[in-house]
N, C-alpha and C. Protein backbone atom coordinates (compact mmCIF):
# COMPACT_ATOMS: atom_id res chain seq x y z
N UNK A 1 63.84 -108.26 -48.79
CA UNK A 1 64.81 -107.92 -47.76
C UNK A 1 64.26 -106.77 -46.94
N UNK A 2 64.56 -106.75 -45.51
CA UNK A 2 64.22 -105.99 -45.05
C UNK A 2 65.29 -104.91 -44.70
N UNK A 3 64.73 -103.80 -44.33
CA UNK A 3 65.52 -102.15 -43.61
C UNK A 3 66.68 -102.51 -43.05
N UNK A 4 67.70 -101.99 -43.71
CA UNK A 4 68.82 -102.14 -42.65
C UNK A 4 69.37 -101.34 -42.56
N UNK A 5 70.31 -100.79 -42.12
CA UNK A 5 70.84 -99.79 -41.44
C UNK A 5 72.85 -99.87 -41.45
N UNK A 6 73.70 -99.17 -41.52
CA UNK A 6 75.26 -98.99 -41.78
C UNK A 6 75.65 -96.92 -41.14
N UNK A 7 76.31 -97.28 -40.21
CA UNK A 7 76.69 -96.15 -39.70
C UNK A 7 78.10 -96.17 -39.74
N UNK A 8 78.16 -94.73 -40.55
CA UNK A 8 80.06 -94.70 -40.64
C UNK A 8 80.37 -92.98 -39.97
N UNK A 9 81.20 -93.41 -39.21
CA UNK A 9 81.24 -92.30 -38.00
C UNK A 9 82.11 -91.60 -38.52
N UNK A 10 82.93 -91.93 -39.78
CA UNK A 10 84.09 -91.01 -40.02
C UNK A 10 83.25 -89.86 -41.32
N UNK A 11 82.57 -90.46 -41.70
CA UNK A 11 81.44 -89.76 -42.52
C UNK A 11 80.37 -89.21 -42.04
N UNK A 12 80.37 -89.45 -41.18
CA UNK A 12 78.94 -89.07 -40.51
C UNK A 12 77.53 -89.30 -40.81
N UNK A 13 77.86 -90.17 -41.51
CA UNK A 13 76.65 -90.77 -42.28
C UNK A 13 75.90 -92.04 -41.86
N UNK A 14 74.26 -91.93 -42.35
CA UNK A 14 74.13 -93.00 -41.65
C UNK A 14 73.08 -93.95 -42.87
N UNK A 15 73.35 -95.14 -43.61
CA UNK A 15 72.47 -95.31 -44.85
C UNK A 15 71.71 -96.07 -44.40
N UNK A 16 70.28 -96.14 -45.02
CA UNK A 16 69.20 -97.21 -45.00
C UNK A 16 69.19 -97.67 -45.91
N UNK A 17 69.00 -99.26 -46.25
CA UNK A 17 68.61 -99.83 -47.87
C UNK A 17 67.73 -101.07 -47.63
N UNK A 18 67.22 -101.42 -48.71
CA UNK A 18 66.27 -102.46 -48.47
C UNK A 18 65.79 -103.09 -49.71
N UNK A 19 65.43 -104.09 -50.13
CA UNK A 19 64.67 -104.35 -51.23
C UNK A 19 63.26 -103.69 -51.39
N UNK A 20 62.70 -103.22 -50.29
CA UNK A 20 61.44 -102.85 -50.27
C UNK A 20 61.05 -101.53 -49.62
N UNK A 21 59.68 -100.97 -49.58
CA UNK A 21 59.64 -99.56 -48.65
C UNK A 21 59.08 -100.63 -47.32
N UNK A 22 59.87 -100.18 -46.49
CA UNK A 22 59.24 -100.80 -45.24
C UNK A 22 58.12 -100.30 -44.89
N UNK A 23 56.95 -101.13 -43.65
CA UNK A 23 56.18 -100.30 -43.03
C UNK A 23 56.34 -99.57 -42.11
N UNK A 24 55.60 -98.73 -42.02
CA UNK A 24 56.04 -97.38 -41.10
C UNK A 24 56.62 -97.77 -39.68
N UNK A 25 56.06 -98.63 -39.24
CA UNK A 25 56.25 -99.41 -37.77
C UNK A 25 57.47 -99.98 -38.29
N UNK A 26 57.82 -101.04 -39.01
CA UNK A 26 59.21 -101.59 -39.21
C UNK A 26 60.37 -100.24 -39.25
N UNK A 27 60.33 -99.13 -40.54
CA UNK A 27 60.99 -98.06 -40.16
C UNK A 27 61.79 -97.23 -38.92
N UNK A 28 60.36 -96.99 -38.48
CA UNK A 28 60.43 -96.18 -36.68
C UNK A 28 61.71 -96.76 -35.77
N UNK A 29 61.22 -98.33 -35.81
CA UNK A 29 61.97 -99.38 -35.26
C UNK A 29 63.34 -99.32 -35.54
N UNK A 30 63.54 -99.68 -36.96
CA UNK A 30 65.13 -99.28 -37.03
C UNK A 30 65.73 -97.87 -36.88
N UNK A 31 64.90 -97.11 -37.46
CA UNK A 31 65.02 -95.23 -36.72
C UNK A 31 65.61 -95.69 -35.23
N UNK A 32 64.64 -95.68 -34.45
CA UNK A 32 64.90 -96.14 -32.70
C UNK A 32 66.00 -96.43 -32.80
N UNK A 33 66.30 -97.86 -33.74
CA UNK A 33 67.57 -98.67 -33.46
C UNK A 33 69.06 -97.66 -33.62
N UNK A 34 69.04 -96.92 -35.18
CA UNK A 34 69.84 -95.79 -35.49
C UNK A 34 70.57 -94.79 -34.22
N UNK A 35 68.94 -94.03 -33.50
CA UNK A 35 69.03 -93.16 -32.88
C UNK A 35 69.94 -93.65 -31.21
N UNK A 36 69.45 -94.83 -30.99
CA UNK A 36 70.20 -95.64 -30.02
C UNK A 36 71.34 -96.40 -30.21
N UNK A 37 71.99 -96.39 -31.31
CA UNK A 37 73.07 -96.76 -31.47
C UNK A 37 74.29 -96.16 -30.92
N UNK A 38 75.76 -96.40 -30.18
CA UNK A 38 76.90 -95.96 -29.74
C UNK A 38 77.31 -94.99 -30.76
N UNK A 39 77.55 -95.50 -31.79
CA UNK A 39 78.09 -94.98 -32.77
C UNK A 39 77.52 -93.06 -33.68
N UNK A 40 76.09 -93.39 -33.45
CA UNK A 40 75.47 -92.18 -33.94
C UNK A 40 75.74 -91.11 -33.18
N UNK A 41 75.68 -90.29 -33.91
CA UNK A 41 75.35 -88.82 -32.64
C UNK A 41 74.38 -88.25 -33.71
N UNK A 42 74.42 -86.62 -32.92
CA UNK A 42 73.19 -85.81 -33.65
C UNK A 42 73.72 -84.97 -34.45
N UNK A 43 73.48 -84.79 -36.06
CA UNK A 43 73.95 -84.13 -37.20
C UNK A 43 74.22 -85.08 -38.24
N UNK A 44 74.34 -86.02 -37.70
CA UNK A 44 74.61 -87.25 -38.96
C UNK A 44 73.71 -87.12 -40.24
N UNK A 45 74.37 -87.15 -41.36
CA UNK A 45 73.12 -87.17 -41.99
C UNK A 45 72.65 -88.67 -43.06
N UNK A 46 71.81 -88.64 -43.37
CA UNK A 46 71.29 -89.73 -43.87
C UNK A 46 71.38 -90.22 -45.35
N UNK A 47 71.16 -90.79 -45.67
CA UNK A 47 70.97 -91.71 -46.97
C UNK A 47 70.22 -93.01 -47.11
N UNK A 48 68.88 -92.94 -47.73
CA UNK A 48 68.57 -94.42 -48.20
C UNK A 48 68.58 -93.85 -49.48
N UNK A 49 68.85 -95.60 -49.35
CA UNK A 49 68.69 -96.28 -51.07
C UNK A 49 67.63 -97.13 -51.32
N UNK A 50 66.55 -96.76 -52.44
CA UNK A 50 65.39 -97.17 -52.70
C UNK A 50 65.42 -97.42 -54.16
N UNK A 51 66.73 -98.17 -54.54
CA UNK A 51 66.99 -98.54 -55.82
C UNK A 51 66.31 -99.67 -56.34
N UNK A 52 66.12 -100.53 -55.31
CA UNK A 52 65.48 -101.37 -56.05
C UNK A 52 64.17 -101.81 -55.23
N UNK A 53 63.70 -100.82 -54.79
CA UNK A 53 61.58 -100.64 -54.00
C UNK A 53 61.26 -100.36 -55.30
N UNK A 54 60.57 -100.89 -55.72
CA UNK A 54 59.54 -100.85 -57.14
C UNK A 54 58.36 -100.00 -56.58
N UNK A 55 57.99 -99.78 -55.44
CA UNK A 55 56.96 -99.42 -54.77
C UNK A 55 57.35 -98.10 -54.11
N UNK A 56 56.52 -96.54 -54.08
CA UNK A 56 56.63 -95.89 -53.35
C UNK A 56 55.83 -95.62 -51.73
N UNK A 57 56.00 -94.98 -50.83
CA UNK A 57 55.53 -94.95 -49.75
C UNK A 57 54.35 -94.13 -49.82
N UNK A 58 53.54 -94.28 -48.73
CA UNK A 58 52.40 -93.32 -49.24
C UNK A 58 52.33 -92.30 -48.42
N UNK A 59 51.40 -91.44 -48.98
CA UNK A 59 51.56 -89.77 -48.55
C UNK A 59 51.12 -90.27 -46.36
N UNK A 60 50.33 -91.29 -46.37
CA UNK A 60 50.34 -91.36 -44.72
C UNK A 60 51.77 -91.70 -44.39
N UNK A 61 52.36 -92.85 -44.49
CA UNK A 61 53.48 -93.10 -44.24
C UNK A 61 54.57 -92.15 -43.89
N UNK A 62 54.56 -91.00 -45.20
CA UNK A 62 55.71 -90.03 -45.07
C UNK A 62 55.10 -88.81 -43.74
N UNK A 63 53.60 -88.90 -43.74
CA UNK A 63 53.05 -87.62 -42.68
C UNK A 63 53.95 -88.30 -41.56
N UNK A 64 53.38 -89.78 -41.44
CA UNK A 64 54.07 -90.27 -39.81
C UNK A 64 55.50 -90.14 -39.71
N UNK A 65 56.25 -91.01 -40.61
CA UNK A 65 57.73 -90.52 -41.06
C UNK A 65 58.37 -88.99 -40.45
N UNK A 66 57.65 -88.07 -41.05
CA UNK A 66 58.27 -86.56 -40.33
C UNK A 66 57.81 -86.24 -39.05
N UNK A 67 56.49 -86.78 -38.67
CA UNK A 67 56.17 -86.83 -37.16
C UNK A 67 57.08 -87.13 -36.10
N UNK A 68 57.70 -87.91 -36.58
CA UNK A 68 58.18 -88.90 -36.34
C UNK A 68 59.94 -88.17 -36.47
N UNK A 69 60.51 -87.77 -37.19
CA UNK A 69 61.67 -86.56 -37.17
C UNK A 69 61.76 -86.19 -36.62
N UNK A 70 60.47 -85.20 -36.58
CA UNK A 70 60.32 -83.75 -35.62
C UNK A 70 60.06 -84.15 -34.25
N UNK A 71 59.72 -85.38 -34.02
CA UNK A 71 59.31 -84.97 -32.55
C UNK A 71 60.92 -85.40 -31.90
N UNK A 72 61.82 -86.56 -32.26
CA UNK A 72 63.26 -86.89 -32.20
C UNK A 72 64.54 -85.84 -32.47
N UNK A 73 63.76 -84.62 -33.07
CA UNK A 73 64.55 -83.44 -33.01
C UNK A 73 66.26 -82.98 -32.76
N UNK A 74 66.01 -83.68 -31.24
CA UNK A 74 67.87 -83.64 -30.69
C UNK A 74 68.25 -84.43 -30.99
N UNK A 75 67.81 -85.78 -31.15
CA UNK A 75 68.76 -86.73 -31.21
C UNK A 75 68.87 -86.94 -32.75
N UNK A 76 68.27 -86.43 -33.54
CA UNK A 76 68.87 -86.36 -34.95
C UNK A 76 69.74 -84.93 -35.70
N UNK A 77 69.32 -83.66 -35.06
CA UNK A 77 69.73 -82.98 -35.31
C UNK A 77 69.67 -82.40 -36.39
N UNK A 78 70.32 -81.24 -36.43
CA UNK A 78 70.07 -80.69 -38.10
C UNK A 78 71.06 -81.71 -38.70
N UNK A 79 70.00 -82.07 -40.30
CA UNK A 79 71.41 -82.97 -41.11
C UNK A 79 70.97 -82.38 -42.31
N UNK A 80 70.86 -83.20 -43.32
CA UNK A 80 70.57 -83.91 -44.50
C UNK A 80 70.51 -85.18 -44.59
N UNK A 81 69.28 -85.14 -45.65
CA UNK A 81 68.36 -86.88 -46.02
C UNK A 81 68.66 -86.73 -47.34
N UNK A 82 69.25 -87.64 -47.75
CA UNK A 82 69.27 -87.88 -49.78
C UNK A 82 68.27 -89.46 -49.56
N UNK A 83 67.33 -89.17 -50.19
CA UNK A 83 66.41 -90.22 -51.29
C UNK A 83 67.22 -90.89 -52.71
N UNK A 84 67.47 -91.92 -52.64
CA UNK A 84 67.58 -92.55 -54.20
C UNK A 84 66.79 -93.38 -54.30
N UNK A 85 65.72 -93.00 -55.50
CA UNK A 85 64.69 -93.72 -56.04
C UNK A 85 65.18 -94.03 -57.23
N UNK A 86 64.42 -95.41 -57.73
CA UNK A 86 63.87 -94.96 -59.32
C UNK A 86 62.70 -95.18 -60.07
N UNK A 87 61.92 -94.94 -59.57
CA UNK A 87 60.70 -95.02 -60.31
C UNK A 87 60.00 -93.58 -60.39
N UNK A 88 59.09 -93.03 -61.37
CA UNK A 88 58.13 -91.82 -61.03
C UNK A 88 57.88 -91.55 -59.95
N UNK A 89 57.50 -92.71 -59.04
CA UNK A 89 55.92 -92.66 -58.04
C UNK A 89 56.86 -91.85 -56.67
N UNK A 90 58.30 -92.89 -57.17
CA UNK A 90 58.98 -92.94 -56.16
C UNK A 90 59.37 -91.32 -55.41
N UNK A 91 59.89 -91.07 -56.68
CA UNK A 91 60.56 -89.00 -56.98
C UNK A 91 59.41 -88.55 -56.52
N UNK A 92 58.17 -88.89 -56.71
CA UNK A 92 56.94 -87.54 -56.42
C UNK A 92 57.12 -87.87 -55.31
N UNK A 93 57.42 -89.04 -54.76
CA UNK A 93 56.76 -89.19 -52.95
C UNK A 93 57.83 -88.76 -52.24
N UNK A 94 59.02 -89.02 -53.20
CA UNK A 94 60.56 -88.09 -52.29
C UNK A 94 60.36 -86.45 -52.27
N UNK A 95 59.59 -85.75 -53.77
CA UNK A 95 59.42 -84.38 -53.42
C UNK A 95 58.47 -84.25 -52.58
N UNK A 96 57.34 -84.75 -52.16
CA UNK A 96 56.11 -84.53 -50.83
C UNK A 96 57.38 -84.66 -49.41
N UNK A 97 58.14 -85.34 -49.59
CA UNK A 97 58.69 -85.57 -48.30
C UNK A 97 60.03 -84.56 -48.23
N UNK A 98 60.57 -83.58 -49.24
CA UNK A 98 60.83 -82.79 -49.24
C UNK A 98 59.72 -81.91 -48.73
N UNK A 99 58.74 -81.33 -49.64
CA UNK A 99 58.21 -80.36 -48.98
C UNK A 99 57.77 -80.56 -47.49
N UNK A 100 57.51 -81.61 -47.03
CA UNK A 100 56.74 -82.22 -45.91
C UNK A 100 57.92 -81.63 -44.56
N UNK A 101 59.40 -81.93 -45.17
CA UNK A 101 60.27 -81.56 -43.72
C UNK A 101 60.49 -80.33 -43.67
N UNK A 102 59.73 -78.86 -44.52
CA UNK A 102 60.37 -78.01 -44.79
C UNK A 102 60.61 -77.46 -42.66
N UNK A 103 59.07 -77.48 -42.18
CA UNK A 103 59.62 -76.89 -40.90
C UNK A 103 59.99 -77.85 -39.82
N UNK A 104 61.04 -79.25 -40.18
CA UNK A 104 61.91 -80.11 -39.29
C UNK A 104 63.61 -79.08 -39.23
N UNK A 105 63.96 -79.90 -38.40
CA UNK A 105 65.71 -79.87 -37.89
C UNK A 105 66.47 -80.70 -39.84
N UNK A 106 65.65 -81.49 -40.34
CA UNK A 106 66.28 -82.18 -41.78
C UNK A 106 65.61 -82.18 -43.19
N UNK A 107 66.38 -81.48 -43.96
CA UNK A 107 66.75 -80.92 -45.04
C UNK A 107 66.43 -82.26 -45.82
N UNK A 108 65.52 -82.65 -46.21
CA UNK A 108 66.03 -83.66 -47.69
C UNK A 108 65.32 -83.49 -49.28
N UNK A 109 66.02 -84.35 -49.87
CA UNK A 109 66.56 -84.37 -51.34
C UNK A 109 66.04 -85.68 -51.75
N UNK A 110 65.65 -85.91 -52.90
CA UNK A 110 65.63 -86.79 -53.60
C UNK A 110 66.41 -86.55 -54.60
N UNK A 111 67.26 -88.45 -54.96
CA UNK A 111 67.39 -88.08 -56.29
C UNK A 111 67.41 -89.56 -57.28
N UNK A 112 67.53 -89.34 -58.35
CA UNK A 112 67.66 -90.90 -59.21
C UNK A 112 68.66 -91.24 -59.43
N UNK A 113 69.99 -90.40 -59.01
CA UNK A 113 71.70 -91.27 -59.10
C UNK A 113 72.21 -91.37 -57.99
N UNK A 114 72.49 -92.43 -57.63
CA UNK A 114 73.48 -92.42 -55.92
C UNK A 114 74.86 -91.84 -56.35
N UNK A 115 75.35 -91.24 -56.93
CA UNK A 115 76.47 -90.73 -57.02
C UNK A 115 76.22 -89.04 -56.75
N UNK A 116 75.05 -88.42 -57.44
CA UNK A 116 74.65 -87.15 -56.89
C UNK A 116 74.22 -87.38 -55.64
N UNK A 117 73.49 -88.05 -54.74
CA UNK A 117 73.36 -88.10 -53.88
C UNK A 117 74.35 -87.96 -52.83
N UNK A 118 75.26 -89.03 -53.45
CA UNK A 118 76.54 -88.28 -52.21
C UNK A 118 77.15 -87.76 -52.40
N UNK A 119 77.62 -86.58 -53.59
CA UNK A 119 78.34 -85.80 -53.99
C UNK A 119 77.53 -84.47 -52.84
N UNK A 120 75.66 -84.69 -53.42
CA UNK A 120 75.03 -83.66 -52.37
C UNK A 120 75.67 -83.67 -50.43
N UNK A 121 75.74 -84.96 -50.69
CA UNK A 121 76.02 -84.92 -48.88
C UNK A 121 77.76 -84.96 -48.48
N UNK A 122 78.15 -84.76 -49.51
CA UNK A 122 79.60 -84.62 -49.67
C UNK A 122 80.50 -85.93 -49.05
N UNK A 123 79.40 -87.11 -49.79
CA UNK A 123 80.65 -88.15 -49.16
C UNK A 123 80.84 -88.96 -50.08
N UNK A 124 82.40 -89.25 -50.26
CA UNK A 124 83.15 -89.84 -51.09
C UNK A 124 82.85 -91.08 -51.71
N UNK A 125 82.60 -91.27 -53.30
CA UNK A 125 81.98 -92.21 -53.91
C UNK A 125 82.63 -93.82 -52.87
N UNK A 126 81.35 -94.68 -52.49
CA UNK A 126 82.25 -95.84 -52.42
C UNK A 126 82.50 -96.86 -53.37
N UNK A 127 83.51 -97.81 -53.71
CA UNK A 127 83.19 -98.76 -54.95
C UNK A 127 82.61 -99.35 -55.13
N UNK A 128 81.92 -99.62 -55.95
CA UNK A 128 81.24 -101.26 -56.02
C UNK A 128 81.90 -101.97 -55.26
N UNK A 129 81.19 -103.51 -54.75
CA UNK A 129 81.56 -104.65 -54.23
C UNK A 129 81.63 -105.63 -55.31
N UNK A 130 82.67 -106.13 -55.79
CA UNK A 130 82.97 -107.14 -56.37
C UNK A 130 82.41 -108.76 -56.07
């Protein structure tokens, strides 16, 4: 499955999920798509879910990735990014991409429970889908 994207304006949130880590070019693309959306503005903050990417991204990927932040600056704004991984490879490449945004406009986090994750971004557990 590929990148997709869910913007909830009353949350301000905006999630990515996927079966897989996309490529950097597929990413950007839906980024673009995000950043051009009606619905977004700037401060939103983010969330993917990389629960079930068996695969982590690689240290190029994440350089372009924050390039790629920072240069979009206004139109993302200061937020927060929560990472949910679960694999090792996954967490080390979410802490590089922590340290990696330290001097961006966004703050992110990795973590291995989607429930800390949005407790971190302070948004209200949603239920499972039946």
């Amino acid at each position: 499955m590929g990148l997709t994207f869910a913007i909830d304006p009353r949350s301000r949130l905006v999630t990515l999920s996927g079966g897989r880590v996309p490529d950097y070019d597929e990413w950007r693309e839906v980024m673009n798509a995000v950043l051009a959306h009606p619905e977004h503005q700037p401060g939103f903050d983010f969330l993917t879910d990389r629960r079930e990417a068996e695969e982590a991204p690689t240290a190029d990927y994440l350089r372009r990735a924050v390039g790629f932040l920072d240069l979009q600056r206004t139109a993302i704004g200061h937020c927060r990014w929560a990472l949910v991984v679960t694999t090792p490879a996954g967490f080390g490449m979410g802490r590089m991409a922590e340290a990696l945004c330290g001097d961006t406009t966004v703050v992110v986090r990795v973590f291995t429970n989607f429930g800390d994750a949005q407790a971190w971004l302070g948004v209200r557990p949603v239920a499972a889908r039946v």
